[in-house]
C-alpha atoms as a PDB file:
ATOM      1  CA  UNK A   1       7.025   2.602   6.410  1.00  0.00           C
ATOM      2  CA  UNK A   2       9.777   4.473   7.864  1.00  0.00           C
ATOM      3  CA  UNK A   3      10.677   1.752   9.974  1.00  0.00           C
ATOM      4  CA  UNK A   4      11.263   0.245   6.617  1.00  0.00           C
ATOM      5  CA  UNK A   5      13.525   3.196   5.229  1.00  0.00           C
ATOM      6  CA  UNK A   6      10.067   3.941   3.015  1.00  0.00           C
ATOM      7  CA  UNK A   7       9.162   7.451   2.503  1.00  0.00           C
ATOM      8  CA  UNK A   8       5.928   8.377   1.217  1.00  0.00           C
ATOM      9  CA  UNK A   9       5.546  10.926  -1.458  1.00  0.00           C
ATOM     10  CA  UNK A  10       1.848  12.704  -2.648  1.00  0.00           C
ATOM     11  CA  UNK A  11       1.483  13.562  -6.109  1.00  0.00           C
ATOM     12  CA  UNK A  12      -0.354  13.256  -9.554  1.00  0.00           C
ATOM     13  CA  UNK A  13       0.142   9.907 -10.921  1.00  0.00           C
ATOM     14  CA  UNK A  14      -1.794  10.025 -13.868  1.00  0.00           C
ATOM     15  CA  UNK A  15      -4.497   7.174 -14.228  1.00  0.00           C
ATOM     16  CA  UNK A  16      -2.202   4.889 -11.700  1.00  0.00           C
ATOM     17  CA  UNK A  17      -3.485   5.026  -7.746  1.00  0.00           C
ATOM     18  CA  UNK A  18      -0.128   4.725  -6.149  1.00  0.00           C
ATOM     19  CA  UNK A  19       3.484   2.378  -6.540  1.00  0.00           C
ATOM     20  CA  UNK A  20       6.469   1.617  -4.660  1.00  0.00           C
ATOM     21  CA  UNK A  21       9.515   1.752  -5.989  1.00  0.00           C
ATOM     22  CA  UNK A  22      11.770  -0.582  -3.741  1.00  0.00           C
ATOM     23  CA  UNK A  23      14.964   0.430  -5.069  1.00  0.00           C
ATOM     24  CA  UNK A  24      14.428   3.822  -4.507  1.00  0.00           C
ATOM     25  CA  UNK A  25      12.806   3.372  -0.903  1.00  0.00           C
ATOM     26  CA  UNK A  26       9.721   5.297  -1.982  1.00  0.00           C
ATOM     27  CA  UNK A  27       5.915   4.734  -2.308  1.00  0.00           C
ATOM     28  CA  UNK A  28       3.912   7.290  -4.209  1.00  0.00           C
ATOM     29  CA  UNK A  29       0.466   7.709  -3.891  1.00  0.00           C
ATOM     30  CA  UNK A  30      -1.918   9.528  -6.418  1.00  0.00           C
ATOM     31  CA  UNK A  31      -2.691  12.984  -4.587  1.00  0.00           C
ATOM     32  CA  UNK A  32      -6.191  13.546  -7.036  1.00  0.00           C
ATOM     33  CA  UNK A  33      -8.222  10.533  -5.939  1.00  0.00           C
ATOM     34  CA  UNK A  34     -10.126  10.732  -3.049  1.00  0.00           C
ATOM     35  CA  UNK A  35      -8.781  10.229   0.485  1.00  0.00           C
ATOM     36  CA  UNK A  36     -10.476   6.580   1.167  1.00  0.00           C
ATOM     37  CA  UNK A  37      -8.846   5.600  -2.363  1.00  0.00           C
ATOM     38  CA  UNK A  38      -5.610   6.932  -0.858  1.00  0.00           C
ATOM     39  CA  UNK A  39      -6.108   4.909   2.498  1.00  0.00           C
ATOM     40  CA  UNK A  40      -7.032   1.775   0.578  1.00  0.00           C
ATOM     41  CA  UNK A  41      -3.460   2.291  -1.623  1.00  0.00           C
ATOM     42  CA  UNK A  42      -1.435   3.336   0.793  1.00  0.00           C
ATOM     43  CA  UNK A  43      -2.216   0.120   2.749  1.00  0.00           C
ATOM     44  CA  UNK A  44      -2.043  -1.885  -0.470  1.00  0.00           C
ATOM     45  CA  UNK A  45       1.605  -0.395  -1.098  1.00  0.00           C
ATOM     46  CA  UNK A  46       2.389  -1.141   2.682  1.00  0.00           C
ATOM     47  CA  UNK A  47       1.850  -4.415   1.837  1.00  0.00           C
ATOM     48  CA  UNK A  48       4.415  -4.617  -1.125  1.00  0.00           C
ATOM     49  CA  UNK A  49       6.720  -3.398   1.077  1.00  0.00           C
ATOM     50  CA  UNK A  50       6.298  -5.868   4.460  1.00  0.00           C
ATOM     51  CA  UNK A  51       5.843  -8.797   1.702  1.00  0.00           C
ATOM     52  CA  UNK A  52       9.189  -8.090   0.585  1.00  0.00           C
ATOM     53  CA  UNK A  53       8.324  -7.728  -3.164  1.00  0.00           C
ATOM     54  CA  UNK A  54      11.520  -5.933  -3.911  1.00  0.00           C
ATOM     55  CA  UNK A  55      13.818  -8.392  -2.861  1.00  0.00           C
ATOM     56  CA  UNK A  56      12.157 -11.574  -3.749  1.00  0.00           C
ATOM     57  CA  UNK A  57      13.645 -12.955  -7.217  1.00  0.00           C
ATOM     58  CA  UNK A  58      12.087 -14.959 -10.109  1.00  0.00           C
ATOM     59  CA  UNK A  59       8.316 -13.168  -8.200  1.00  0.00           C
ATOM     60  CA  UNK A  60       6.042 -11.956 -10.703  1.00  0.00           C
ATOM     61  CA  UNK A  61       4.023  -9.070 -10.901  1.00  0.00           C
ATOM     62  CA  UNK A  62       0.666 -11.102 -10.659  1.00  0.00           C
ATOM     63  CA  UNK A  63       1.622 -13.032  -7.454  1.00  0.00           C
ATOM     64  CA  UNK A  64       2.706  -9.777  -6.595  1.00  0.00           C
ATOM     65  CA  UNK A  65      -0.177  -7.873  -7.042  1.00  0.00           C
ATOM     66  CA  UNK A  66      -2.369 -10.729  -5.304  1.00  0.00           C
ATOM     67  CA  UNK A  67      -0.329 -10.884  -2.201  1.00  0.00           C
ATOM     68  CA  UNK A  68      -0.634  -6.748  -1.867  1.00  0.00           C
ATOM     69  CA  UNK A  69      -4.544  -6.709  -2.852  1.00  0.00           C
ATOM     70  CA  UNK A  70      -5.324  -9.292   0.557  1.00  0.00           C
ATOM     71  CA  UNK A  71      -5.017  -6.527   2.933  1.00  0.00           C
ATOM     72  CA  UNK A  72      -5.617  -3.593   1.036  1.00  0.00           C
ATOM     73  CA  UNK A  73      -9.377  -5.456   0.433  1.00  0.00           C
ATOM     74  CA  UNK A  74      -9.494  -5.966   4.029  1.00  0.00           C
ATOM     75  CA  UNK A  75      -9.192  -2.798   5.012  1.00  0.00           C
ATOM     76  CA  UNK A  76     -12.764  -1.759   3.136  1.00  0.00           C
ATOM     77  CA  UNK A  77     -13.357   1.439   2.340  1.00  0.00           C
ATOM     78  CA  UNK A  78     -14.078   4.421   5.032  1.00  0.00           C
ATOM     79  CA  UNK A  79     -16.973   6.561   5.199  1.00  0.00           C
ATOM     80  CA  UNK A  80     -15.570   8.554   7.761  1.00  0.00           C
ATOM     81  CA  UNK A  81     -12.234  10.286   9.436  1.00  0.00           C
ATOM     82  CA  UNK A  82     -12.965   8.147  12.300  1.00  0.00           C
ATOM     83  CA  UNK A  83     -13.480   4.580  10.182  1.00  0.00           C
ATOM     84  CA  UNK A  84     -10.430   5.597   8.357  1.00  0.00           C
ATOM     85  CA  UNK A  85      -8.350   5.909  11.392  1.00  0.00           C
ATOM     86  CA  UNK A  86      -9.689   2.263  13.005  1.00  0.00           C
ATOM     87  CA  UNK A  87      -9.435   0.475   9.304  1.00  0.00           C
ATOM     88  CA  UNK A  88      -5.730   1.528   9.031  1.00  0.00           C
ATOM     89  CA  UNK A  89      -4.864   0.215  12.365  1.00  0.00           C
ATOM     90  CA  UNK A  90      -6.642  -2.931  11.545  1.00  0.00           C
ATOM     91  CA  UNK A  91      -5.496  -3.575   8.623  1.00  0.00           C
ATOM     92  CA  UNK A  92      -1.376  -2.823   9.772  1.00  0.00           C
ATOM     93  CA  UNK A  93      -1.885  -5.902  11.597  1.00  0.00           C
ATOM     94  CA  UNK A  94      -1.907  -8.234   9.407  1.00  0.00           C
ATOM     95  CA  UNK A  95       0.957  -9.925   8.600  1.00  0.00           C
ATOM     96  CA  UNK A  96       2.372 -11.455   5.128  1.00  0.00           C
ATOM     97  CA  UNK A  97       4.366 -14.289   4.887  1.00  0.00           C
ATOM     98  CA  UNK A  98       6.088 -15.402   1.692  1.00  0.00           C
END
């Protein structure tokens, strides 16, 4: 994400697991869930970001969402440190194309 200009803030976000605001350069990710729900957004809100979602007019929030949610499902859910670290690499691969 830094690549990207992205920088990547932890902190309570209420009932909300994490967003990216594009105009602002800045992902947030809710600091209270637990660390696989983290992993799981932060790759979701990767995915807003290499998809382009801020700059691409007339798309809506629900083709939006869809595009983001591919990889982010992908990437599963880690039982441990080590899984985390080989599920994030994985799942940085992939690539989006509008």
């Amino acid at each position: 994400m830094k690549r990207k200009g992205f920088a990547i803030h932890f902190s309570p976000l209420g009932d909300v697991n994490g967003e990216t605001r594009c105009s602002s350069h800045q992902v947030h990710i809710n600091e209270v869930i637990p660390a696989d729900a983290q992993l799981k957004t932060l790759v979701r809100e990767l995915a807003h970001v290499r998809a382009g979602h801020g700059s691409r007019p007339g798309l809506t929030r629900e083709l939006a969402e869809c595009e983001a949610k591919g990889p982010a499902t992908i990437s599963g859910t880690p039982t441990s440190a080590d899984s985390a670290s080989l599920t994030l690499t994985a799942a940085l691969t992939i690539t989006i194309v509008p």
